[in-house]
Protein backbone atom coordinates (compact mmCIF):
# COMPACT_ATOMS: atom_id res chain seq x y z
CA UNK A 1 87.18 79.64 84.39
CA UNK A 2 87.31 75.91 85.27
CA UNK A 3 90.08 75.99 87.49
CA UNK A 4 88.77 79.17 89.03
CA UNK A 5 85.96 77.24 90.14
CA UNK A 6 87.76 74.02 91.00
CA UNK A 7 89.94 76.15 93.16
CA UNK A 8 86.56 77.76 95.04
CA UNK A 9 85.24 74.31 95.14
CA UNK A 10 88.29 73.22 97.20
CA UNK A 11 87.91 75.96 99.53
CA UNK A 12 84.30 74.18 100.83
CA UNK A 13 86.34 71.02 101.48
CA UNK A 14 86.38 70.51 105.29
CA UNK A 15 88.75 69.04 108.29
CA UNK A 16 85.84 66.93 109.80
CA UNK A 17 87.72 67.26 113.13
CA UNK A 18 86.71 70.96 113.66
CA UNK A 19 83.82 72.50 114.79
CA UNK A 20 81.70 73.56 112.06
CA UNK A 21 81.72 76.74 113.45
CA UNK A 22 85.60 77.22 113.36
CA UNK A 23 85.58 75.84 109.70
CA UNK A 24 88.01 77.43 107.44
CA UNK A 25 89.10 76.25 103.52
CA UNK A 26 92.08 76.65 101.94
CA UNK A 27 93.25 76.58 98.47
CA UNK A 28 96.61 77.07 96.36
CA UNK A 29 97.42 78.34 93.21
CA UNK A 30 101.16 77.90 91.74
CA UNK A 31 102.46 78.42 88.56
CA UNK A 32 105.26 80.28 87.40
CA UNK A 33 106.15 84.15 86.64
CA UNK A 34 103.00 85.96 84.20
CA UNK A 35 101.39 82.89 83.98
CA UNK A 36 98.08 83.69 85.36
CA UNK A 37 98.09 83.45 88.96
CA UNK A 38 96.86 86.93 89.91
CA UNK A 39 94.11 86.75 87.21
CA UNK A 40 93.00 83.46 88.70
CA UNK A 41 93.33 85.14 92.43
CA UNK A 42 90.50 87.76 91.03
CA UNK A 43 88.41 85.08 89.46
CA UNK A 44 88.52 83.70 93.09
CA UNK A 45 87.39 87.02 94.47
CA UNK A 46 85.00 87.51 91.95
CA UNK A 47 83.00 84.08 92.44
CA UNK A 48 83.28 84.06 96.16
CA UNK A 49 81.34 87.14 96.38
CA UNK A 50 79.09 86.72 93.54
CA UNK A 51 75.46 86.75 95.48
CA UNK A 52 73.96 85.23 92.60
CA UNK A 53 76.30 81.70 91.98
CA UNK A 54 76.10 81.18 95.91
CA UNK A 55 73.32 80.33 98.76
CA UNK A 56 72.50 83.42 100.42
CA UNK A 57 74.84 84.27 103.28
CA UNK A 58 77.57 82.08 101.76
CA UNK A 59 78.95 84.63 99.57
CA UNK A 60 82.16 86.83 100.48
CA UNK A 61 81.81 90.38 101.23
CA UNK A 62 85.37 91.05 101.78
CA UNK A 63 88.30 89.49 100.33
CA UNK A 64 92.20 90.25 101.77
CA UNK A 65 94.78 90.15 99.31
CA UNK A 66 98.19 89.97 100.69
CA UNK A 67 100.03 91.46 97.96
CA UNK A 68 103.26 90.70 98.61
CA UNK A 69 106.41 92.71 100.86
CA UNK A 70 107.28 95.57 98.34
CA UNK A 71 104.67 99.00 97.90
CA UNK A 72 105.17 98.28 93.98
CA UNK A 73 103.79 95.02 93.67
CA UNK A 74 100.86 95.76 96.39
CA UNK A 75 100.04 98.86 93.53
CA UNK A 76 100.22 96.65 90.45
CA UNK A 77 98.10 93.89 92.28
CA UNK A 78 95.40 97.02 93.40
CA UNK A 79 95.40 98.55 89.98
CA UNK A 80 94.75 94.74 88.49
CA UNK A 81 91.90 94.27 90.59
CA UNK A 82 91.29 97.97 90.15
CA UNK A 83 90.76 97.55 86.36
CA UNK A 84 87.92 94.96 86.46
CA UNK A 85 85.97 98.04 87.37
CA UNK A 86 82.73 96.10 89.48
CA UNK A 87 80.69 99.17 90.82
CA UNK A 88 79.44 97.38 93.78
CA UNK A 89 82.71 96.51 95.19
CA UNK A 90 84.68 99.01 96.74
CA UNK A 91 88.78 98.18 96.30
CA UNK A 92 90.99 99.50 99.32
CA UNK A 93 93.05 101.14 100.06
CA UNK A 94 93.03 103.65 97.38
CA UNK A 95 96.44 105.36 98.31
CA UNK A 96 98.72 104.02 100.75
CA UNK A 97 98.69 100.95 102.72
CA UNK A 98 97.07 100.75 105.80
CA UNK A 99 99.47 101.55 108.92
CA UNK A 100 98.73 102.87 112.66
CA UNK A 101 99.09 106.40 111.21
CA UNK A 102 97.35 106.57 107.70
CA UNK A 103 94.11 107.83 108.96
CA UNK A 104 92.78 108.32 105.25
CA UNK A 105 92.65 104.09 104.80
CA UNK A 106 91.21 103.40 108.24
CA UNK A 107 88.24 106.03 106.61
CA UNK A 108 87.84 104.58 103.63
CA UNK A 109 87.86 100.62 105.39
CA UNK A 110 85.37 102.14 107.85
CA UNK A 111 83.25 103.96 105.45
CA UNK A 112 82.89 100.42 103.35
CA UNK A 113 81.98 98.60 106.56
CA UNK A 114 79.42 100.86 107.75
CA UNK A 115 78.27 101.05 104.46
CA UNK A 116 78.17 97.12 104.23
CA UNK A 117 79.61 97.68 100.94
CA UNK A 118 81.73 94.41 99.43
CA UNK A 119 85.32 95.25 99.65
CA UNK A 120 88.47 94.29 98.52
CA UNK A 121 91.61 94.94 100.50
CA UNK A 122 94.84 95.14 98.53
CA UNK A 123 97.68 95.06 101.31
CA UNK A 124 101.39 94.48 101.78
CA UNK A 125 102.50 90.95 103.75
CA UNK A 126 104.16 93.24 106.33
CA UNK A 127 104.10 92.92 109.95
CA UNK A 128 103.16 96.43 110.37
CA UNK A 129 100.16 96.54 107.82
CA UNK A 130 98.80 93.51 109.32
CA UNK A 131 98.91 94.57 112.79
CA UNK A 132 97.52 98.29 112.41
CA UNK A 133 94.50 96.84 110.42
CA UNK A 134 93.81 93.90 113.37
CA UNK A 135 94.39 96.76 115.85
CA UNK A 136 91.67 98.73 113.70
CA UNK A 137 89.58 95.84 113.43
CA UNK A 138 89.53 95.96 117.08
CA UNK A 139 88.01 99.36 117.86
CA UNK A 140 84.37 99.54 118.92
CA UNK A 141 83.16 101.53 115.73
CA UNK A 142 84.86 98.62 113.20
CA UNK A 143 84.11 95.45 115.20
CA UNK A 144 80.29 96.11 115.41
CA UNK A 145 80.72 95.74 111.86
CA UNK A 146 82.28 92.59 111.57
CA UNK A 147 79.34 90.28 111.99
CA UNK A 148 78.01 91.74 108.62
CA UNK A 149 81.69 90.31 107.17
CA UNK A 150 82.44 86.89 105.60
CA UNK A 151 85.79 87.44 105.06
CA UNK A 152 88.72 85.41 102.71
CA UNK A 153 91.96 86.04 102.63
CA UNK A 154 94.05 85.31 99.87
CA UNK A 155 97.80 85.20 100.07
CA UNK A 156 99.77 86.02 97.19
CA UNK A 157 103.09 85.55 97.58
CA UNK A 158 102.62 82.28 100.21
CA UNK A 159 105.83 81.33 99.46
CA UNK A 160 107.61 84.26 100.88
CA UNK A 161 107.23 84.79 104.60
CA UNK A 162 104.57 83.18 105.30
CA UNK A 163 102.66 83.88 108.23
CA UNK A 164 102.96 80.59 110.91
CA UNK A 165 99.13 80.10 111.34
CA UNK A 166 99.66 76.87 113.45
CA UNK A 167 98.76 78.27 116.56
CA UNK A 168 95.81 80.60 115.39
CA UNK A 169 92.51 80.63 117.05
């Protein structure tokens, strides 16, 4: 639980050169095979969007766990996160991953938006999940509801194909 919170802790930590407004944190977790890390990745989620351990409007309402490249291990990370059974957050998708085409998860992601429900997106680190859900994000109906959204995203497998955030806005 300690290092759970050290790790949040870290994530307030600043660059004093940007904007307060363009703000992000970033922490890392490493350690090797079964030793904890995705347990300690839903600690993370847990505290970040715990309305009662932070200031109002500085909790998470949705958390984005890249799960990794293959459909297995996004399914064993969803039915982890799955299993800590929290009524008031909604874990997505509940079938397959999200893609241009899979009109059932773009429901269910919509449905918990509209709903301002707290969410937790299990997805694969693929180029084409990634892309249909910022192409969804994008379409009037979603991005009206993205001003109700702190969101964190959580990589869990940074050290495989990471994404080159260097140039991001």
């Amino acid at each position: 639980a300690e290092n759970v919170k050290e790790t949040f802790a870290r994530m307030s930590f600043k660059n004093q050169g940007i904007s307060a407004s363009d703000r992000s944190g970033y922490g890392l977790v490493v350690g090797r095979i079964q030793s904890g890390k995705t347990a300690h990745i839903i600690g993370l989620c847990m505290l970040a969007m715990d309305r009662t351990l932070n200031d109002p409007g500085e909790e998470y309402n949705t958390v984005i766990i890249l799960s990794g490249l293959l459909e297995d291990l996004r399914k064993q990370t969803f039915s982890r996160v799955n299993d800590i059974g929290v009524d008031d957050i909604r874990i997505l998708p509940q079938k397959s991953d999200f893609t241009e085409k899979n009109d059932e998860a773009k429901e269910e992601l919509l449905d918990a938006l509209c709903q301002v429900d707290p969410c937790i997106l299990v997805v694969k680190k693929n180029h084409i999940v990634i892309e249909a859900i910022l192409d969804y994000l994008e379409e009037p109906e979603i991005s009206l509801q993205l001003d109700e959204r702190r969101i964190l995203i959580i990589d869990d497998e940074c050290d495989h194909a990471s994404i080159d955030s260097s140039h991001a806005e």
